[in-house]
Protein backbone atom coordinates (compact mmCIF):
# COMPACT_ATOMS: atom_id res chain seq x y z
CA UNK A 1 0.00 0.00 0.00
CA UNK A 2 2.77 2.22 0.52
CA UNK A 3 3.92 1.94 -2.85
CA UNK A 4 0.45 2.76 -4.12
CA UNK A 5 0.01 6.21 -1.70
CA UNK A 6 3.46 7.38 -1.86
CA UNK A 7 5.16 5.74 -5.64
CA UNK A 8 7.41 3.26 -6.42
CA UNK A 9 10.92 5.29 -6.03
CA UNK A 10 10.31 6.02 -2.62
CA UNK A 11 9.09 2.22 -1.38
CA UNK A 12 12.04 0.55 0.48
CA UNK A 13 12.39 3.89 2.95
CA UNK A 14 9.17 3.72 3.50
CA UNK A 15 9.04 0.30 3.98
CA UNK A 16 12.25 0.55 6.67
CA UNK A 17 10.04 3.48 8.26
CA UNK A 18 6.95 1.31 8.43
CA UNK A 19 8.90 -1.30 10.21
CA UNK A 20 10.77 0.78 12.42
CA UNK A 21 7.67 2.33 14.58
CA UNK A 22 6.22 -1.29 14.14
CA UNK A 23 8.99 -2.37 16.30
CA UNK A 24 9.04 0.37 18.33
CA UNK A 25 5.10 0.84 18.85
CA UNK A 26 5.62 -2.91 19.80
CA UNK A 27 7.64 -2.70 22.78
CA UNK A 28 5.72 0.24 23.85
CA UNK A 29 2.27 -1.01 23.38
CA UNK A 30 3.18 -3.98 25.12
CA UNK A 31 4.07 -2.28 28.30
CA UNK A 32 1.03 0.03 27.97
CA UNK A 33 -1.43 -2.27 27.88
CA UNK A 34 -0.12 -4.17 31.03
CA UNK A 35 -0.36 -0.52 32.42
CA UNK A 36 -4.17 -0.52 30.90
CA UNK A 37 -5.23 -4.30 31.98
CA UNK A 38 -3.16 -3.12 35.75
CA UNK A 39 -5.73 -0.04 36.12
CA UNK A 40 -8.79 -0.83 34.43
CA UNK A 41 -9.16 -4.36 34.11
CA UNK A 42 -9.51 -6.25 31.04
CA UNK A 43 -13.09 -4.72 30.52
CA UNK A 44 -11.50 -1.29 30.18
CA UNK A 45 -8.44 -2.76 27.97
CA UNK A 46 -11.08 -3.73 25.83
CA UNK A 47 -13.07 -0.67 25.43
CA UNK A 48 -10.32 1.53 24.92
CA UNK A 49 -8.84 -0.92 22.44
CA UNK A 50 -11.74 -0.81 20.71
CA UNK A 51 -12.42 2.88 20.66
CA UNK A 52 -9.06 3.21 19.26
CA UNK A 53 -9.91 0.76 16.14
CA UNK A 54 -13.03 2.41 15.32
CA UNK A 55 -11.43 5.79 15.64
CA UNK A 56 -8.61 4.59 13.13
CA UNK A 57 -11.24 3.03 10.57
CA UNK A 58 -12.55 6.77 10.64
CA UNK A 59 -9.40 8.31 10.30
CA UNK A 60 -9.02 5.65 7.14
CA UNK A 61 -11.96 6.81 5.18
CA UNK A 62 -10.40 10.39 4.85
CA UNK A 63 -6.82 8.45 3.43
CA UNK A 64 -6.04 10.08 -0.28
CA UNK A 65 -3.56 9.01 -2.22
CA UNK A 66 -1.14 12.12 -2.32
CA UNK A 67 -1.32 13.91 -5.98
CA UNK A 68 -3.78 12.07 -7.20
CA UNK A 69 -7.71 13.96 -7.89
CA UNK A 70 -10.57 13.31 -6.12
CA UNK A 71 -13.41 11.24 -7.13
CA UNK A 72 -15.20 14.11 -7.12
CA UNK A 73 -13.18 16.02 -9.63
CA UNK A 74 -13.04 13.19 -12.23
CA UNK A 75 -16.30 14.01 -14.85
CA UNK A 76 -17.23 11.23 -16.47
CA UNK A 77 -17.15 10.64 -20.34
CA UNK A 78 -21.10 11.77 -21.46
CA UNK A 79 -20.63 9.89 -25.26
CA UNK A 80 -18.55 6.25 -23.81
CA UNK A 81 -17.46 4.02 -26.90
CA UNK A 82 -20.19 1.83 -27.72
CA UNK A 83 -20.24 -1.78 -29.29
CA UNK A 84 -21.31 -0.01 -33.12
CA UNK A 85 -18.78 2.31 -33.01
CA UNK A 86 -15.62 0.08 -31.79
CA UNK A 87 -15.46 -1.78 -35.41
């Protein structure tokens, strides 16, 4: 997906950036959810781990490609090709 959003000359620094924080948000998230499941219980893990998924699926319907238009801004063709044309 990375090469898709960002192009294919940039792809193997984003790919060591991608799994750099994955390493690094794993050590940390680790720790912080013992903190979570140490204060709230695993009822409250879950809730908040769950808030936070639904608040990144948000967050995901606003993702656009960088440079590339809208779907909005593309106009579709009002005469398309048809079959008695093509031969």
């Amino acid at each position: 997906m990375t090469a898709d959003y960002f192009g294919e000359n940039n792809n193997a620094s984003n790919y060591g950036l991608v799994y750099s924080s994955k390493l690094i948000s794993g050590l940390v998230g680790s720790g912080m959810g013992a903190v979570v499941v140490g204060a709230w219980d695993y009822h409250g893990a879950f809730v908040l781990a769950g808030s936070i998924g639904l608040a990144s699926a948000v967050l995901a319907l606003f993702l656009k490609a960088p440079g590339r238009p809208t779907a909005r801004g593309i106009v579709p063709n009002p005469h398309p090709l048809g079959e008695e044309m093509a031969s």
